[in-house]
C-alpha atoms as a PDB file:
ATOM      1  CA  UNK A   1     -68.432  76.944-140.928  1.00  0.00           C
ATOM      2  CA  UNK A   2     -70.675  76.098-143.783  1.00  0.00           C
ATOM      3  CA  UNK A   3     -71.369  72.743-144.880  1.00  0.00           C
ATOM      4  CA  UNK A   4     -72.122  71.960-148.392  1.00  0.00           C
ATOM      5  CA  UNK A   5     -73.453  68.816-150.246  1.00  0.00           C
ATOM      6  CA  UNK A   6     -74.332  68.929-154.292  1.00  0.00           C
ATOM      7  CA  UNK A   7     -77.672  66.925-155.538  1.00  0.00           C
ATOM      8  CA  UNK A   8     -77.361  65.913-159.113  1.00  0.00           C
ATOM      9  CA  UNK A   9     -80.581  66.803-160.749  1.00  0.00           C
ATOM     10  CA  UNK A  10     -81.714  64.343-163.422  1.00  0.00           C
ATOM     11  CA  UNK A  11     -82.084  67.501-165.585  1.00  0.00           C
ATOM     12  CA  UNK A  12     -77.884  67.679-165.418  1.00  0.00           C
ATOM     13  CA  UNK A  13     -78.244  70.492-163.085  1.00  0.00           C
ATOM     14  CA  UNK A  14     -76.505  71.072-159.746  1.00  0.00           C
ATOM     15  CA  UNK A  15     -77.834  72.432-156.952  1.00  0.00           C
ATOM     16  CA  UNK A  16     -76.016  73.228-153.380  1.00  0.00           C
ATOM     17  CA  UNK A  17     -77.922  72.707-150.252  1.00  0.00           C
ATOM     18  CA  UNK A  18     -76.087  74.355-147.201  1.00  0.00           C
ATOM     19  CA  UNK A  19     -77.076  72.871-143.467  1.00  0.00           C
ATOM     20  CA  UNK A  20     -76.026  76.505-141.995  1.00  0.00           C
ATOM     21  CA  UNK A  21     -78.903  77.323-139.789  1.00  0.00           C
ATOM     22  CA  UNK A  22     -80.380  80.931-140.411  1.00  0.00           C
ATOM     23  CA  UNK A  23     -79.755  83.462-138.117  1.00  0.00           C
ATOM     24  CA  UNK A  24     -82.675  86.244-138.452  1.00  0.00           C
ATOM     25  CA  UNK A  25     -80.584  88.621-137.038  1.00  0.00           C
ATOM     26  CA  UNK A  26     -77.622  87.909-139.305  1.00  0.00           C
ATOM     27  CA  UNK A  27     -77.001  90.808-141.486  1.00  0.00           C
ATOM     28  CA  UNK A  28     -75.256  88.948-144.283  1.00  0.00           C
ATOM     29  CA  UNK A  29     -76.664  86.627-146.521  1.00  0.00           C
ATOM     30  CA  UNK A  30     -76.491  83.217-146.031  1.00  0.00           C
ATOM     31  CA  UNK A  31     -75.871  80.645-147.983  1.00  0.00           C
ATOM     32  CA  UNK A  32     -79.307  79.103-149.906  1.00  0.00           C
ATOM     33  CA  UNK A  33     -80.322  76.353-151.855  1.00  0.00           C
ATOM     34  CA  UNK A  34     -79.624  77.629-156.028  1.00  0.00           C
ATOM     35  CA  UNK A  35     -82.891  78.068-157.713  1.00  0.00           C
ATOM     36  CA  UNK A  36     -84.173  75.637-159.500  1.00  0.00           C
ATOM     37  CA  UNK A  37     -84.169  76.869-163.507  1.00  0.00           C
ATOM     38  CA  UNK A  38     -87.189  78.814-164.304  1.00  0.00           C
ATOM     39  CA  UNK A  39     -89.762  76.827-166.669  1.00  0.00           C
ATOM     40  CA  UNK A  40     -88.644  79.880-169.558  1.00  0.00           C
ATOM     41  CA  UNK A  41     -85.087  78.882-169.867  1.00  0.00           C
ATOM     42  CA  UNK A  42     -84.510  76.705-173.022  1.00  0.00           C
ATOM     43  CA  UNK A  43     -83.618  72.677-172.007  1.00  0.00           C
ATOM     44  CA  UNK A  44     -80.121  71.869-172.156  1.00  0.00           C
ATOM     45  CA  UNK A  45     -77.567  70.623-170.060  1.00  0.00           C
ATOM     46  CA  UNK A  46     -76.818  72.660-167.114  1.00  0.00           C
ATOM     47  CA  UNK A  47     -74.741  73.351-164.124  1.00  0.00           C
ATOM     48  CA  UNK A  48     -74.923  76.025-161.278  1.00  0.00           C
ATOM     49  CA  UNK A  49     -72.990  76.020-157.826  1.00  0.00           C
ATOM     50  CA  UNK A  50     -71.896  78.892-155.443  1.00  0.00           C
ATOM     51  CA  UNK A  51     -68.536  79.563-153.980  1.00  0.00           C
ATOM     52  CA  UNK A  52     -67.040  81.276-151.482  1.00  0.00           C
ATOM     53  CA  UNK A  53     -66.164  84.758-152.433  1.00  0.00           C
ATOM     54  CA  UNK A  54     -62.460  84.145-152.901  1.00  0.00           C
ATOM     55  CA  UNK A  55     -59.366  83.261-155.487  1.00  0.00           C
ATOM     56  CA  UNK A  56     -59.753  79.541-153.967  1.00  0.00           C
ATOM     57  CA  UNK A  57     -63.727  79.631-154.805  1.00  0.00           C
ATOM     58  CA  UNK A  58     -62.918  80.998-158.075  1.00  0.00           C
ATOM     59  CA  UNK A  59     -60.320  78.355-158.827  1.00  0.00           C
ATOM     60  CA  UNK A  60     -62.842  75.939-157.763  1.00  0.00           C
ATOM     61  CA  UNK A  61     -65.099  77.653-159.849  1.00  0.00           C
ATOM     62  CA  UNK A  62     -62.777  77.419-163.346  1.00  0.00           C
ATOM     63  CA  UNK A  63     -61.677  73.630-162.130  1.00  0.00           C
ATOM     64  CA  UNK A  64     -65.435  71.940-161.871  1.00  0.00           C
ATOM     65  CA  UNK A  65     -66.642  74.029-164.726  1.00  0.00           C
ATOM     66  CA  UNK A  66     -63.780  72.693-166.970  1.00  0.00           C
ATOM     67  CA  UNK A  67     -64.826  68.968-166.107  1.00  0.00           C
ATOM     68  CA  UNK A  68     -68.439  69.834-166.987  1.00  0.00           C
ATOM     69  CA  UNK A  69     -67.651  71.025-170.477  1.00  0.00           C
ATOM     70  CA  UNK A  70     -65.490  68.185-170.626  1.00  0.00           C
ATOM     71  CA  UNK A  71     -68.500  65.813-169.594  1.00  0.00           C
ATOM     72  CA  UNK A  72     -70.854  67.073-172.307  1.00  0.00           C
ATOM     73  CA  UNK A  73     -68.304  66.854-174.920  1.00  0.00           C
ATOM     74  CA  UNK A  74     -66.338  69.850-174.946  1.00  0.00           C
ATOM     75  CA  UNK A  75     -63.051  67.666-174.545  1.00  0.00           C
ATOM     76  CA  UNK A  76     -60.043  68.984-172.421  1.00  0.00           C
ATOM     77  CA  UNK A  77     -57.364  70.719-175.474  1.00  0.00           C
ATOM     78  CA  UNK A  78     -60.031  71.820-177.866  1.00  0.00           C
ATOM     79  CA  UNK A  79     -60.241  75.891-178.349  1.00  0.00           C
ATOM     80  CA  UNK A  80     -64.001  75.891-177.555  1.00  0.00           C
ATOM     81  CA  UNK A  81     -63.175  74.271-173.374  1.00  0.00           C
ATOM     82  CA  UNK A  82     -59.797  76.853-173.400  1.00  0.00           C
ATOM     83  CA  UNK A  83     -62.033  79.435-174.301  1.00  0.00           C
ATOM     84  CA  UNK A  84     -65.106  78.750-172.283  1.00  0.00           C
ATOM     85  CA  UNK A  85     -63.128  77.775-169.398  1.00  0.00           C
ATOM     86  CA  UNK A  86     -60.692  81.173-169.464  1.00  0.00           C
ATOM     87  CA  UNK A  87     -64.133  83.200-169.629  1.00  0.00           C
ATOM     88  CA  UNK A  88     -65.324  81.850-166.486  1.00  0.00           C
ATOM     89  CA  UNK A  89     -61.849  82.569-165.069  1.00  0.00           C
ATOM     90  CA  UNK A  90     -62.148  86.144-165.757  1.00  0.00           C
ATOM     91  CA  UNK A  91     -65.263  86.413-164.666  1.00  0.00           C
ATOM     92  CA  UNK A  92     -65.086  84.598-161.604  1.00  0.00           C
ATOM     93  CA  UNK A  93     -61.686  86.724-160.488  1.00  0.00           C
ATOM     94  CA  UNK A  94     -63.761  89.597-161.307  1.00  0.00           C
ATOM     95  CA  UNK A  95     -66.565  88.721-158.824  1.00  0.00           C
ATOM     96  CA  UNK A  96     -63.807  88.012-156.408  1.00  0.00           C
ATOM     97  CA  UNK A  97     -61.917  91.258-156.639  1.00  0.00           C
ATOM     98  CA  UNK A  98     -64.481  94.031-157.586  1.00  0.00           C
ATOM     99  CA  UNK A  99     -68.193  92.190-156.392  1.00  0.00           C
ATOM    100  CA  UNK A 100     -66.863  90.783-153.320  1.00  0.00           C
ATOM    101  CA  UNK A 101     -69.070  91.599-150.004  1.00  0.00           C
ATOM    102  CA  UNK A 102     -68.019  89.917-146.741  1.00  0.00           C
ATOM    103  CA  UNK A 103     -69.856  87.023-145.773  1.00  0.00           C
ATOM    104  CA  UNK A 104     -71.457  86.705-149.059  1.00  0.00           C
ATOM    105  CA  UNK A 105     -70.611  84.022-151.869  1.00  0.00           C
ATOM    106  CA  UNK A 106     -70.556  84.760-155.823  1.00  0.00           C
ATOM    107  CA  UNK A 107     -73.157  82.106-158.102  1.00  0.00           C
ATOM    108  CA  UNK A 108     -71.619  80.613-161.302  1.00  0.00           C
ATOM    109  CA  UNK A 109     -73.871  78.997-163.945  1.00  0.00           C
ATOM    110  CA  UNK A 110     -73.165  77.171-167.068  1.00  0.00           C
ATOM    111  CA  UNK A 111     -75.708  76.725-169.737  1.00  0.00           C
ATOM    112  CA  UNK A 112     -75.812  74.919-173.153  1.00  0.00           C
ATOM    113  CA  UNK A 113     -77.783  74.593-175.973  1.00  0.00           C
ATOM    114  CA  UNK A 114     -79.455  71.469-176.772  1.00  0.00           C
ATOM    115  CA  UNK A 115     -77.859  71.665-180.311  1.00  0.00           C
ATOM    116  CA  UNK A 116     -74.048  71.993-178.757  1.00  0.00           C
ATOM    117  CA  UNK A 117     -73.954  74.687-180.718  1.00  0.00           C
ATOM    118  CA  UNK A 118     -73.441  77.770-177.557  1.00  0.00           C
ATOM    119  CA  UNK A 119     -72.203  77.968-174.386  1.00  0.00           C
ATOM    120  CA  UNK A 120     -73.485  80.611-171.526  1.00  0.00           C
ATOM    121  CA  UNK A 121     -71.511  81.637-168.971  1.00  0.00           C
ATOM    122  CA  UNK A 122     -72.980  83.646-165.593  1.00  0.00           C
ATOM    123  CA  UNK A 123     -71.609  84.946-162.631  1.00  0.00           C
ATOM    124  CA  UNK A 124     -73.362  86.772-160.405  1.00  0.00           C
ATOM    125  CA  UNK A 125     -72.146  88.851-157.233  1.00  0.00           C
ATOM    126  CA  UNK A 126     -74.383  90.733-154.539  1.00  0.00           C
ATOM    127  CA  UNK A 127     -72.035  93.998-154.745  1.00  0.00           C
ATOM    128  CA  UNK A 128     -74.818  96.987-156.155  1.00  0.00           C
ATOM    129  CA  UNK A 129     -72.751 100.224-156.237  1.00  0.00           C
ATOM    130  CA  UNK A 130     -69.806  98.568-158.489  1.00  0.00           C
ATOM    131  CA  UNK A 131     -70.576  97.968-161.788  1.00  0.00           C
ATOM    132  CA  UNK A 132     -68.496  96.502-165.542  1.00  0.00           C
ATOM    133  CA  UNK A 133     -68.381  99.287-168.548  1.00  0.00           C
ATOM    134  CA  UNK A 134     -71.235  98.044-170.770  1.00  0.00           C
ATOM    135  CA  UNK A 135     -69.885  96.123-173.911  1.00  0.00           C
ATOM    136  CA  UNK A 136     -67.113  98.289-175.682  1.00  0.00           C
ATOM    137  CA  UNK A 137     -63.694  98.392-176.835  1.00  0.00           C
ATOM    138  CA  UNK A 138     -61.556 101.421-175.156  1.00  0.00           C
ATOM    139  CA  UNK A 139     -59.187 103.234-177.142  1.00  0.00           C
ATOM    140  CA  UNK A 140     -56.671 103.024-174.832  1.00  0.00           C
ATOM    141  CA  UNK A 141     -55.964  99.592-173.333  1.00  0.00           C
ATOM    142  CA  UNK A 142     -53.178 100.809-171.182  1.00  0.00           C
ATOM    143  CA  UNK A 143     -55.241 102.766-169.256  1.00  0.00           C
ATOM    144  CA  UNK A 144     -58.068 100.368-168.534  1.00  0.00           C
ATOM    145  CA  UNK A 145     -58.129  99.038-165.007  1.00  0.00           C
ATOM    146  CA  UNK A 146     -58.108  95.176-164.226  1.00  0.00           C
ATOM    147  CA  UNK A 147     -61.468  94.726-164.346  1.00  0.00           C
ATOM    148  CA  UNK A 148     -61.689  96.462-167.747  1.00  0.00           C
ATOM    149  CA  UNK A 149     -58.763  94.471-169.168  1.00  0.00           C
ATOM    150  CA  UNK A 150     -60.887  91.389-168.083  1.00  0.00           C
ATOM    151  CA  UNK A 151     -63.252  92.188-169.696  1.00  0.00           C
ATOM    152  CA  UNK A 152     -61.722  93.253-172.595  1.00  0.00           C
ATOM    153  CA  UNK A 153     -60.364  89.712-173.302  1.00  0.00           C
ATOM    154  CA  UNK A 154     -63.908  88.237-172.423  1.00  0.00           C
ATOM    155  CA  UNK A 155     -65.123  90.576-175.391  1.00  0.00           C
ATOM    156  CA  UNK A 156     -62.649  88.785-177.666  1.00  0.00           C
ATOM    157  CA  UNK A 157     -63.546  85.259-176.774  1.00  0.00           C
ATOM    158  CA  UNK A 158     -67.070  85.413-176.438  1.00  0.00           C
ATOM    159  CA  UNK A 159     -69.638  86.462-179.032  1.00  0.00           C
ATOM    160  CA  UNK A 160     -71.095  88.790-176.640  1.00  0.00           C
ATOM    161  CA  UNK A 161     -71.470  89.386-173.224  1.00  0.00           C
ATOM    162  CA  UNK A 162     -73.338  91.950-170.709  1.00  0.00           C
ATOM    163  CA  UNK A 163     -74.777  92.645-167.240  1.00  0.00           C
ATOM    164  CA  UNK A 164     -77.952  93.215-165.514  1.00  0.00           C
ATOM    165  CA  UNK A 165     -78.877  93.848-162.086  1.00  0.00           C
ATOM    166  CA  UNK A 166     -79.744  90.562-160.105  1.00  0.00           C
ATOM    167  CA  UNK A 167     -83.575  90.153-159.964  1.00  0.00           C
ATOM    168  CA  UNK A 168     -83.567  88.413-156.624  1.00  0.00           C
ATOM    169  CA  UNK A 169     -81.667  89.984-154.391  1.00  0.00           C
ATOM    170  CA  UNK A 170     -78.410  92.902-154.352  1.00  0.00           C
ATOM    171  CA  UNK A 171     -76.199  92.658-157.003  1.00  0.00           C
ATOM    172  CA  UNK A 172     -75.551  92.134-160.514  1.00  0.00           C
ATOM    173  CA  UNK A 173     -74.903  88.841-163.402  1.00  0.00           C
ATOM    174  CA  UNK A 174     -72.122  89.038-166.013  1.00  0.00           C
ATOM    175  CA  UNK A 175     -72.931  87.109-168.878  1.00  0.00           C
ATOM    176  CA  UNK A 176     -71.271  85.810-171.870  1.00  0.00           C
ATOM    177  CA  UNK A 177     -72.336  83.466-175.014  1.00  0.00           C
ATOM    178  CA  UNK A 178     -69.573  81.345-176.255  1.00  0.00           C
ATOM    179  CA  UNK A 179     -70.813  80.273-180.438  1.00  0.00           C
ATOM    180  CA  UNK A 180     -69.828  77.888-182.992  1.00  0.00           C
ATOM    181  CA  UNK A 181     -69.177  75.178-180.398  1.00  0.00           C
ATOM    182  CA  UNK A 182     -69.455  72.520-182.233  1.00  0.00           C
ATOM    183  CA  UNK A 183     -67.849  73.946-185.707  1.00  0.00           C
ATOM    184  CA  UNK A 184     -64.549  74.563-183.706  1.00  0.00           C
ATOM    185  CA  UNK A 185     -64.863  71.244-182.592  1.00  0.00           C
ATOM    186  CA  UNK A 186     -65.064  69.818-186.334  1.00  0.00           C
ATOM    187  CA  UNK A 187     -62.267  71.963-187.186  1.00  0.00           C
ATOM    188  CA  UNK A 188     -60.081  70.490-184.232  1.00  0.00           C
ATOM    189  CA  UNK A 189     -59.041  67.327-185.723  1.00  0.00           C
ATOM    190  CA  UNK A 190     -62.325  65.979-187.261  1.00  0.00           C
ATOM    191  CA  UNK A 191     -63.670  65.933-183.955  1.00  0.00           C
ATOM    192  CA  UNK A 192     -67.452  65.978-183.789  1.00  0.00           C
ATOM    193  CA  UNK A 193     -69.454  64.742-180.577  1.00  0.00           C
ATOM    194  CA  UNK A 194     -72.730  63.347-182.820  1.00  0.00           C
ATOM    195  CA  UNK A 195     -69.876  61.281-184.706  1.00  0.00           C
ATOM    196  CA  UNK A 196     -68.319  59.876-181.152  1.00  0.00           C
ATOM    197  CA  UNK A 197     -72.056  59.140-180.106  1.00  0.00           C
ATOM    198  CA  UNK A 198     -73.021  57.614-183.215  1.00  0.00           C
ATOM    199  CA  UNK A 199     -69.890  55.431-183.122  1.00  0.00           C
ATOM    200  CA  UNK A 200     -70.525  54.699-179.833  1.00  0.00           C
ATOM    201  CA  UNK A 201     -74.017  53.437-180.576  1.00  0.00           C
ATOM    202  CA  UNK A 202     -72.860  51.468-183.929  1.00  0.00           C
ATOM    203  CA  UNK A 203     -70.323  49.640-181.717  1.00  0.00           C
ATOM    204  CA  UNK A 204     -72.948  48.365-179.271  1.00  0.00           C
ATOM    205  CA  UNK A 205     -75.205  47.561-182.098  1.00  0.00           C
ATOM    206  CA  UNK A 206     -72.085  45.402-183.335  1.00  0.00           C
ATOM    207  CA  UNK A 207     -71.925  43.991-179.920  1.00  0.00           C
ATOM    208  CA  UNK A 208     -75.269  42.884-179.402  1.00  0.00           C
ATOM    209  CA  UNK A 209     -75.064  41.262-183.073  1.00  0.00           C
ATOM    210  CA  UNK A 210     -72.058  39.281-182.588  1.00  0.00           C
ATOM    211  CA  UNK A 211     -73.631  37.729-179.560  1.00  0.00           C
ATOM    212  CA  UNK A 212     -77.085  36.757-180.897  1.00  0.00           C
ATOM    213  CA  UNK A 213     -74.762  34.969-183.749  1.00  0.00           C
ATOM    214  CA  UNK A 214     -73.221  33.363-181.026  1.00  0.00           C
ATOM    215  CA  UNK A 215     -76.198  32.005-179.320  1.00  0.00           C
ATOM    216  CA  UNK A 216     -77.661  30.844-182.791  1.00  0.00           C
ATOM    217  CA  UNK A 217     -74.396  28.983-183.629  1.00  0.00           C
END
């Protein structure tokens, strides 16, 4: 049974430590701590976990990456989370069904820019010899299989989206780059999460100031 516990980076990034002991003569891979983000990624908020290679892991997967859009202001309702949260969905049940490899667990990773402005979406499997259509519309959506139909909707959603093989190990990453985060979120009611901060920070101020009147009075 594997045991896992998350640390919460100061950095806003997750990282799952197992305390399954190593067997060297274990063929499948175990479980490791996620790598840290490489010094070339761009700062932003960030979350990465792995799950068990199955529909409850990808559930998981959609659930806790739905309350971390929420928590940097991607609320719960708005077409941006639907969207964001429905890609990783797709992708995830993709990893499940076509990446899967016994004993082995699929990574997710969200990513966004420090301007709010994108989101990035990975999911990477350790199944080599199976791998997505690159980025294209077929002519005949009928006769795509699931994985292709997938895909297909992830194509609509996201700005764009690939795959590469996984540079540490067997296996591949699906990407995709949600865009216009926070113009959708303007357009959704007048919503705006520099105008909910600022507010925030004006009502504090107001705060503060109402009590040093009171003091002086």
């Amino acid at each position: 049974m594997r045991h896992h516990w998350s640390r919460y980076a100061t950095d806003g990034t997750v990282r799952v430590v197992t305390t399954k002991p190593i067997n060297p003569t274990d063929t499948t891979q175990p479980t490791t701590p996620c790598t840290p983000l490489k010094a070339s990624s761009p700062p932003g908020p960030a979350f990465e976990m792995r799950f068990t290679s199955t529909p409850r892991g990808a559930r998981l997967a959609r659930r806790l990456a739905a309350v971390r859009l929420d928590a940097w202001g991607i609320p719960y309702g708005t077409d941006p989370h639907d969207a964001i949260v429905l890609i990783v969905a797709e992708l995830t049940a993709n990893a499940v069904s076509h990446g899967h490899v016994p004993g082995r667990d699929f990574h997710l990773r969200l990513h966004a820019t420090p301007d709010g402005r994108a989101v990035r979406v990975e999911v990477t499997d350790t199944r080599t010899e199976r791998h997505p259509c690159r980025p294209a519309l077929p002519e005949n959506t009928a006769s795509v299989e699931e994985t292709g139909r997938g895909l297909l909707l992830v194509s609509q959603l996201a700005a764009r989206w690939d795959w590469h093989p996984r540079p540490d190990g067997p296996g591949k990453t699906v990407w995709a780059e949600y865009e216009q985060v926070r113009a959708a979120l303007r357009e959704w009611n007048g919503y705006d999460p520099g105008v909910r901060e600022q507010a925030a920070l004006d009502a504090e101020l107001d705060r503060r100031i109402g009590e040093a009147r009171e003091r002086t009075n």
